[in-house]
Protein backbone atom coordinates (compact mmCIF):
# COMPACT_ATOMS: atom_id res chain seq x y z
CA UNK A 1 0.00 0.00 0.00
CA UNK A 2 -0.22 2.39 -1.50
CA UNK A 3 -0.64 1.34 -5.51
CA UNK A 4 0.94 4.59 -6.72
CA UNK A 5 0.44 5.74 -10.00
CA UNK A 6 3.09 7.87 -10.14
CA UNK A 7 5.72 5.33 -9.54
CA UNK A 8 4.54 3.35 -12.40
CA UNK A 9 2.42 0.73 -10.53
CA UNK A 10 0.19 -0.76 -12.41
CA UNK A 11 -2.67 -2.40 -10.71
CA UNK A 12 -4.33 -4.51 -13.35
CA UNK A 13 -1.35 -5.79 -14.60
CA UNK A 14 -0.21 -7.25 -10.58
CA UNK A 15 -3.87 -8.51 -10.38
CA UNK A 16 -3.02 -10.57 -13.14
CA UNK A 17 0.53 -11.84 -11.30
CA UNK A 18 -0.96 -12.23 -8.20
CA UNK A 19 -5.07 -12.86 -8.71
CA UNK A 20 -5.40 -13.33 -4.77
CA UNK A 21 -3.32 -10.52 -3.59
CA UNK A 22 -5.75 -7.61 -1.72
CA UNK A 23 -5.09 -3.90 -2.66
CA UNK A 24 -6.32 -0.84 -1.68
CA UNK A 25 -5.12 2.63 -3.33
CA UNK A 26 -4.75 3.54 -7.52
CA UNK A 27 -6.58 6.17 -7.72
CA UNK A 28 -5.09 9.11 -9.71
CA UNK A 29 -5.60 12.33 -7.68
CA UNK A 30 -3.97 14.03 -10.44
CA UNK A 31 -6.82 12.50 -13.18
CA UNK A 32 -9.60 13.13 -10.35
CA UNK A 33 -8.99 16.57 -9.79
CA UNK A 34 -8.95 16.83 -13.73
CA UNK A 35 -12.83 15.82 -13.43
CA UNK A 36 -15.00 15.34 -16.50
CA UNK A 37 -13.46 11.91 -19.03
CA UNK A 38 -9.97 11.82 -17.16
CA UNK A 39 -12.33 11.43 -13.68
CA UNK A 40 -14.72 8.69 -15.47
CA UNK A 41 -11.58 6.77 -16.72
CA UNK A 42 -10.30 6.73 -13.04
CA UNK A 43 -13.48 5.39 -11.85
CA UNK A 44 -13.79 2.44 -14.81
CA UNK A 45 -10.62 1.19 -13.77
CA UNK A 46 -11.34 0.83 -9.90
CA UNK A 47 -15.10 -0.27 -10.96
CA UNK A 48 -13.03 -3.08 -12.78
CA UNK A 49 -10.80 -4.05 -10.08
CA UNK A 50 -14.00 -4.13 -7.58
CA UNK A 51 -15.65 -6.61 -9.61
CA UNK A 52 -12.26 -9.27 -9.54
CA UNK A 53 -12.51 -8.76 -5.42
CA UNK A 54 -10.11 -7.83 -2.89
CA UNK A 55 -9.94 -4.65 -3.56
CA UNK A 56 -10.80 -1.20 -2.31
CA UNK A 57 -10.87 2.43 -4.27
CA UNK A 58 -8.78 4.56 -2.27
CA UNK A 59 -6.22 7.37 -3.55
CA UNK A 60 -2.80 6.44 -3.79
CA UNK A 61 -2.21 8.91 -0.90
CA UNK A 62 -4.13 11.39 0.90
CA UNK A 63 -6.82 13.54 -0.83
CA UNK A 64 -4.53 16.62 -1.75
CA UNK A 65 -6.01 20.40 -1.68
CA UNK A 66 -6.25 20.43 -5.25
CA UNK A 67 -9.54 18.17 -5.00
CA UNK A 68 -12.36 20.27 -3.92
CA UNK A 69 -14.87 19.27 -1.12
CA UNK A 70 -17.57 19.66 -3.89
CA UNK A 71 -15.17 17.29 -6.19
CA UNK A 72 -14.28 15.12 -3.80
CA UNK A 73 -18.05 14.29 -3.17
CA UNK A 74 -18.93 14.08 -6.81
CA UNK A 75 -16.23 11.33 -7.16
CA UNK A 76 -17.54 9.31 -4.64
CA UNK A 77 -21.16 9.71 -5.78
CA UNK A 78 -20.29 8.66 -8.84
CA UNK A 79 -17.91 5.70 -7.43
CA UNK A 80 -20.57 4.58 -5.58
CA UNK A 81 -23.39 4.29 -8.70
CA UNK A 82 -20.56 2.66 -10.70
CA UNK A 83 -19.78 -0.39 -7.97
């Protein structure tokens, strides 16, 4: 933990070495604080990992001040229709 973006961690790619292994984190803060398709993109690929199991949405650190309150509550309105 975290699954870092940044550092080049690719979380579909390990859930296919290790189809067991629990992970929490991958979310781009970068892409969410982007919003509109960069946002929905973000939210496909965690909406993807949710349905293999063993894993839970979380940002690959804290949410920074670049993510609005309003923002921040959009993306987990819209997290929670997708999964």
């Amino acid at each position: 933990m975290p699954l870092e973006n940044a550092a080049g961690m690719d979380s579909l790619k390990i859930r296919e070495q290790f189809p067991k292994l629990k992970m929490i984190g991958r979310l781009d803060k970068m892409k969410i604080a982007a919003g509109g398709e960069a946002k929905e993109n973000e939210i496909q690929k965690a909406k993807t990992l949710c349905e293999q199991g063993g894993y839970l949405p979380s940002f690959d650190h804290s949410v920074p001040p670049i993510i609005s309150y309003e923002g921040y509550c959009d993306y987990l309105e819209k997290l929670r229709e997708e999964i």
